[in-house]
Every structure is written in C-alpha cells, then in structure tokens.
C-alpha atoms as a PDB file:
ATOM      1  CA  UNK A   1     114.749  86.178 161.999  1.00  0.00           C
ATOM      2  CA  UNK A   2     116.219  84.341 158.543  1.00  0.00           C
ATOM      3  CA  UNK A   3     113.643  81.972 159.211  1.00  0.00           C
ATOM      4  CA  UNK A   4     110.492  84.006 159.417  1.00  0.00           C
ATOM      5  CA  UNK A   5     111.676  85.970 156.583  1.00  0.00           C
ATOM      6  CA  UNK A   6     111.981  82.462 154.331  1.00  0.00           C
ATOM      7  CA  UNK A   7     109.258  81.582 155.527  1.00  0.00           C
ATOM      8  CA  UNK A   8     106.852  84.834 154.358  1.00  0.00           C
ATOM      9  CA  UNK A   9     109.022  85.101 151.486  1.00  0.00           C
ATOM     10  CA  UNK A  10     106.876  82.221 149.179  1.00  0.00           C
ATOM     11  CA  UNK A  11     103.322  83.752 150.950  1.00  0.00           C
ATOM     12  CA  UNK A  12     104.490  87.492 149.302  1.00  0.00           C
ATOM     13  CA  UNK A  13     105.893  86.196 146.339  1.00  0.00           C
ATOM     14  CA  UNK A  14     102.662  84.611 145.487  1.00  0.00           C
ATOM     15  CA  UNK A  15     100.390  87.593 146.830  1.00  0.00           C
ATOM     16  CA  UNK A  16     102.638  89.702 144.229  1.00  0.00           C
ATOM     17  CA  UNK A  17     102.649  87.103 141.565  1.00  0.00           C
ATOM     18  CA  UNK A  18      98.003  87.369 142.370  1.00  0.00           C
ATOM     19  CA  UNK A  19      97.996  91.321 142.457  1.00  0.00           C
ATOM     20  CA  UNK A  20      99.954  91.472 139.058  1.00  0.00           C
ATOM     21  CA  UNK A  21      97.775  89.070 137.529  1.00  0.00           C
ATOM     22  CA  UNK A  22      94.718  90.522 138.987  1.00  0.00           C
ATOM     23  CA  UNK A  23      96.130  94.091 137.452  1.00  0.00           C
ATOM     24  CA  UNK A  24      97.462  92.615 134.074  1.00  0.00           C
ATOM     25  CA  UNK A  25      93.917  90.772 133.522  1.00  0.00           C
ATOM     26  CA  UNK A  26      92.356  94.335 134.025  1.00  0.00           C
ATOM     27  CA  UNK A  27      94.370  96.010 131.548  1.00  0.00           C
ATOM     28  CA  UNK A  28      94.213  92.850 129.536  1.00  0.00           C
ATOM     29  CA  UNK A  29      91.754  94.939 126.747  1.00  0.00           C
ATOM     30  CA  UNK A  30      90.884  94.205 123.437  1.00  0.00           C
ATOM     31  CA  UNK A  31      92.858  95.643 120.108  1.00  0.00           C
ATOM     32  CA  UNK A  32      90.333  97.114 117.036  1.00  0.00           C
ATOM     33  CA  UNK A  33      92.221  96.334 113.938  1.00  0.00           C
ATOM     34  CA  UNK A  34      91.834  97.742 110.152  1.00  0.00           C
ATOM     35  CA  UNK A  35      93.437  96.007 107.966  1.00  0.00           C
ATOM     36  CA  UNK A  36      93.874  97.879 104.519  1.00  0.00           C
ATOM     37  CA  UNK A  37      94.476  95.485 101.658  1.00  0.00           C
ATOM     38  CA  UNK A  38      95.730  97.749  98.288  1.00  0.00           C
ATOM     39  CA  UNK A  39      94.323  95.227  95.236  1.00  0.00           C
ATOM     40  CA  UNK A  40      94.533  98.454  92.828  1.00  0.00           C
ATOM     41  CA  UNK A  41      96.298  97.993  89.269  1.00  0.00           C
ATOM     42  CA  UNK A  42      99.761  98.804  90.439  1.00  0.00           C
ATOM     43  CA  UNK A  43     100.133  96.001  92.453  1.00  0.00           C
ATOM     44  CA  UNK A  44      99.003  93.704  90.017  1.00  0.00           C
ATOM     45  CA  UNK A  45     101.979  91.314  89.623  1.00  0.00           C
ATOM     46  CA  UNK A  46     102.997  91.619  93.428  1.00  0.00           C
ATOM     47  CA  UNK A  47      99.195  90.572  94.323  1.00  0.00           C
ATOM     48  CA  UNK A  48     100.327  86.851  95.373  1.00  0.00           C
ATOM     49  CA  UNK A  49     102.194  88.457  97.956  1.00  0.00           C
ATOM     50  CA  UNK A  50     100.107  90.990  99.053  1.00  0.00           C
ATOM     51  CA  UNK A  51      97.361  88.207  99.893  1.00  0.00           C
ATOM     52  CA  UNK A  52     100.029  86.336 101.831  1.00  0.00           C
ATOM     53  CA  UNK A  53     100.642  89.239 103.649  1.00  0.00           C
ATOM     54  CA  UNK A  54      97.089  89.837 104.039  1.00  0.00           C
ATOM     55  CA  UNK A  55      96.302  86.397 105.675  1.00  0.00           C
ATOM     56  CA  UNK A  56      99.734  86.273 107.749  1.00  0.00           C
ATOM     57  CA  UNK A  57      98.426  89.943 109.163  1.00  0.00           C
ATOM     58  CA  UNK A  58      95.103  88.250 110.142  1.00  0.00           C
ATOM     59  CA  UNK A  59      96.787  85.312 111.935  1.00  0.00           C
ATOM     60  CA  UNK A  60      98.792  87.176 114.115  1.00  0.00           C
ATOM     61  CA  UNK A  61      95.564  89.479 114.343  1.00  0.00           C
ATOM     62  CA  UNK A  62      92.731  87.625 114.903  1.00  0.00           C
ATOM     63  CA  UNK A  63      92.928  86.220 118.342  1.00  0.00           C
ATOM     64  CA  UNK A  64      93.531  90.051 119.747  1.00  0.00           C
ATOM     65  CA  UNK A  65      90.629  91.778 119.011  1.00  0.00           C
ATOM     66  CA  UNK A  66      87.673  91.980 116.014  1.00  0.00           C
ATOM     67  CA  UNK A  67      89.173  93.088 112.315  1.00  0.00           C
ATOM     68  CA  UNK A  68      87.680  95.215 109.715  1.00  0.00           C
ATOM     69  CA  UNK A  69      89.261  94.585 106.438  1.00  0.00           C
ATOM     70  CA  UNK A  70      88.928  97.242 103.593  1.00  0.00           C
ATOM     71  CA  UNK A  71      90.249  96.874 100.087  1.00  0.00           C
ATOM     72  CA  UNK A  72      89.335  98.966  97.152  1.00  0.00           C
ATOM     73  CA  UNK A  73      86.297  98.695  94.625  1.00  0.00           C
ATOM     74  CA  UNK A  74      85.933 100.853  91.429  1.00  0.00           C
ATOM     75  CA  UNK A  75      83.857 103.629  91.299  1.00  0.00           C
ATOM     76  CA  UNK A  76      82.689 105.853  88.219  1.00  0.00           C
ATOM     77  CA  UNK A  77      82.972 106.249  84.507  1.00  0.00           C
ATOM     78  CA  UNK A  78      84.758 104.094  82.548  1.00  0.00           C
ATOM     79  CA  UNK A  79      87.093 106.944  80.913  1.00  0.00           C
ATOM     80  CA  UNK A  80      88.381 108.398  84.800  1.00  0.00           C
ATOM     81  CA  UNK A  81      87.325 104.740  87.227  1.00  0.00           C
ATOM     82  CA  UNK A  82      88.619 105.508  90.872  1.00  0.00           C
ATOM     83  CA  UNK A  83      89.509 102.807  93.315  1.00  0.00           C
ATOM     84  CA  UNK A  84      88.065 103.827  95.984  1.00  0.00           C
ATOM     85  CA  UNK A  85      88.082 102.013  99.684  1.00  0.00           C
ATOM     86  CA  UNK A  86      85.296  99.582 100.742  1.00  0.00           C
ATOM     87  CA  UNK A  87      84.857  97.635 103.428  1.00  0.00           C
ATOM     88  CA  UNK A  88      84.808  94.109 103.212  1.00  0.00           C
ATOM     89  CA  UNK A  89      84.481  92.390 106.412  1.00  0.00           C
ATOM     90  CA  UNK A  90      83.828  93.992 109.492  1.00  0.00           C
ATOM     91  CA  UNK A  91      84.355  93.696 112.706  1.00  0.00           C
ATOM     92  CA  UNK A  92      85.294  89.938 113.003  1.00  0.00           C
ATOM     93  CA  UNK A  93      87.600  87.516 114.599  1.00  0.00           C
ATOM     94  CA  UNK A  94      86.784  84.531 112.561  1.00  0.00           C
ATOM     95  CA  UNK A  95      90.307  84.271 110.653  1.00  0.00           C
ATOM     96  CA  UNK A  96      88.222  81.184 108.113  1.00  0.00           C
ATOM     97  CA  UNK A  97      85.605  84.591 106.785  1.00  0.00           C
ATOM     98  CA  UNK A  98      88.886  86.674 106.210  1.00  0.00           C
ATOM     99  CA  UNK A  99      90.609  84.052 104.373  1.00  0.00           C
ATOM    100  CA  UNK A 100      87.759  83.517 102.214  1.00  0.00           C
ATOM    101  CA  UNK A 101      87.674  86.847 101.557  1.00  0.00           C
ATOM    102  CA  UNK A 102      91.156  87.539 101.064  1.00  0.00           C
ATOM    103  CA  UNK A 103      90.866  84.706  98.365  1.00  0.00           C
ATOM    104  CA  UNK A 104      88.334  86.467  97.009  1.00  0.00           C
ATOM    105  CA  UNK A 105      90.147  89.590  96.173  1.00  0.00           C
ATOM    106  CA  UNK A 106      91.262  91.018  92.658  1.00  0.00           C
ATOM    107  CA  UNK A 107      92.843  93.451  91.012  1.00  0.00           C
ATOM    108  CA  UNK A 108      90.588  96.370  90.265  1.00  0.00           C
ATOM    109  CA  UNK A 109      91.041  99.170  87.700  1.00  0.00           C
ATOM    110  CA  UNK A 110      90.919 103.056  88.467  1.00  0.00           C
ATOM    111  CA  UNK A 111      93.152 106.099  89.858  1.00  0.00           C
ATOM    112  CA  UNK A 112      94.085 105.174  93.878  1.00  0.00           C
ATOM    113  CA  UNK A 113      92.410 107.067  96.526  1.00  0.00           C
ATOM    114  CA  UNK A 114      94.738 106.018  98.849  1.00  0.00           C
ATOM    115  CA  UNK A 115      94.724 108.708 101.528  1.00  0.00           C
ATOM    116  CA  UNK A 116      91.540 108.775 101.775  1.00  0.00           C
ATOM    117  CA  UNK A 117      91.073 105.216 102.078  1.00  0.00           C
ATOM    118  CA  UNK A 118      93.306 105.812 105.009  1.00  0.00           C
ATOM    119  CA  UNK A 119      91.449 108.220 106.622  1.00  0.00           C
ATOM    120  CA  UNK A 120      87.854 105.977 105.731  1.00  0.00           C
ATOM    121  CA  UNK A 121      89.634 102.991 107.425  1.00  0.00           C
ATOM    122  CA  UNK A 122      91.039 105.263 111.023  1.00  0.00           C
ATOM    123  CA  UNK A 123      87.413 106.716 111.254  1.00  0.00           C
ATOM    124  CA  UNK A 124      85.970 103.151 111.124  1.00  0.00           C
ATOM    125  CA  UNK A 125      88.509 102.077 113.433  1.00  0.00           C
ATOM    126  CA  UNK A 126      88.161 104.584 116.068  1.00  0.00           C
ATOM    127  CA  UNK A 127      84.290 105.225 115.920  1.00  0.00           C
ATOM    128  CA  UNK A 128      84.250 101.259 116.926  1.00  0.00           C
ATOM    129  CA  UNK A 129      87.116 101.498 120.034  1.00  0.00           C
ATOM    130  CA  UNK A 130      85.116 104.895 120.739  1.00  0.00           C
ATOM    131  CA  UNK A 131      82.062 102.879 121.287  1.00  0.00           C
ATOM    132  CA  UNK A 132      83.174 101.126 123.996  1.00  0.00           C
ATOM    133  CA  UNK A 133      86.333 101.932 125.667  1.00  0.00           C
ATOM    134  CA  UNK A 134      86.020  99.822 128.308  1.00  0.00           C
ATOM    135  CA  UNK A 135      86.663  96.776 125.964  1.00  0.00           C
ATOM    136  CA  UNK A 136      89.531  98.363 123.176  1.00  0.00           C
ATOM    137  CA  UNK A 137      92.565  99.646 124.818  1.00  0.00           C
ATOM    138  CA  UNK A 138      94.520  99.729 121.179  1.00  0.00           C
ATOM    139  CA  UNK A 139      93.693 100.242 117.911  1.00  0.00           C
ATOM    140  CA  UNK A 140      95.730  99.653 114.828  1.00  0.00           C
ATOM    141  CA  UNK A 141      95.794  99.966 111.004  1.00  0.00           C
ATOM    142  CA  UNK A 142      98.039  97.739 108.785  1.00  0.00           C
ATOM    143  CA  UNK A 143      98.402  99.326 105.705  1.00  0.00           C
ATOM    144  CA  UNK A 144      99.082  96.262 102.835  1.00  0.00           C
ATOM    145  CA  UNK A 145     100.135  98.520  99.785  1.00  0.00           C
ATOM    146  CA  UNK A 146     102.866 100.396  97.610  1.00  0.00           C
ATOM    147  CA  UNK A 147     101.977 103.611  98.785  1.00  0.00           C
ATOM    148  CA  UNK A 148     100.773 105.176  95.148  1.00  0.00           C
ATOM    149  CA  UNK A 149      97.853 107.956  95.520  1.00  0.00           C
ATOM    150  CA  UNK A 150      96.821 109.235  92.372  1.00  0.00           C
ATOM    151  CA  UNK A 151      93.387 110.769  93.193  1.00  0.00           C
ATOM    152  CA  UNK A 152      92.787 111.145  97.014  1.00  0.00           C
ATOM    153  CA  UNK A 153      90.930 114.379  97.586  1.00  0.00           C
ATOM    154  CA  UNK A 154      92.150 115.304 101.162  1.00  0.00           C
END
C-alpha cells in the first residue's frame, strides 16, 4: 500500500503542479496603467526626483501591461494659465519612448487641475481595460505629485 501511494504521489504532484499552471496562465491577464506625472510650478525644485520616480514607476511597469502617461500642459490666458492634464504617451510598453519622454518634461506655469486630471487619467484608463476585458484583469493609476489642486472644477 506505502508503495503504490509513493509511487502515484510524483504522477499527482505533477498533474497538480500542470492544472495550477494551466489555471495561473489563464488568469495570467494584462495590467492598464496611468501614470500621472505632476510637472506643475510647485514641484519645481523637487522635479529631479519626480522624473526618477517617474522612470523607476515605468520599470517596474512596463513589462505588465501597456502605460499611458499624462502630465500637465498650460492652458489659457496669460493673467489666470491652468495646468491642465494631457496625455503624453499612450498606451505603450516600450520603457526607451517613456524615458524619452520623461526627459522631456518641464515645469509648466498655471493654477493645478489636479482632480480633474485624476478623473481624465481613470476614464482613459478604464475605457481601454473596458475595451477588452478579456486581456486587462487590473488597472492602476500612480499618481507622481504633491497633491496641490488649486483650480479643478469637479
């Protein structure tokens, strides 16, 4: 009896060791990322280390599941700019095109529209994992700022 059950121990381990694998490369589904990247006036002497967070983000990222990063641009008249959230790269997992553009970054005038940069960035997110579900199990937004809002209208 010990020795049949060593002996169909190894064959069940393995047939377990196949059906998890088989059931883990099923579930095995893509992340959509949006990566937020604050390079509005108040972060102006901490921008350094905002792009090093940036690019450490993206390497970790990358390999997951396509990236849309989003920084700000200004927007208006010169007397009341707003820095308001445009996208910069999307949908990507080439981690060489977001380093580029993360070195390509400054710091822009105008009032934050943080929140609804926020809420720009989780629509973009989740209208792209909505578009096929089948291939984006997760999505996530990094948030790379100092949380200031000074003119967000929601």
């Amino acid at each position: 009896m010990l020795k049949r059950i060593l002996f169909n121990l190894p064959s069940t381990l393995l047939l377990t060791l196949v059906l998890f694998h088989i059931a883990f490369a099923q579930n095995e589904r893509k992340v959509a990322y949006g990566i937020l990247i604050d390079n509005t006036g108040s972060l102006r002497t901490q921008f350094s280390e905002v792009s090093m967070i940036s690019k450490e983000i993206v390497e970790l990222a990358h390999q997951r599941g396509p990236i849309s990063l989003c920084n700000f641009k200004t927007q208006g008249d010169e007397r009341t700019p707003l820095a308001i959230a445009t996208s910069g790269t999307e949908w990507s997992q080439d981690k060489n095109l977001f380093e580029r553009y993360i070195d390509s970054l400054f710091v822009v005038p105008g009032r934050t529209t943080l929140m609804d940069a926020i809420n720009s960035v989780a629509e973009q997110v989740s209208t792209k994992a909505n578009l096929d579900k089948a291939t984006f199990g997760d999505k996530i937004i990094f948030l790379i700022t100092d949380g200031e809002d000074t003119a967000s209208t929601i």
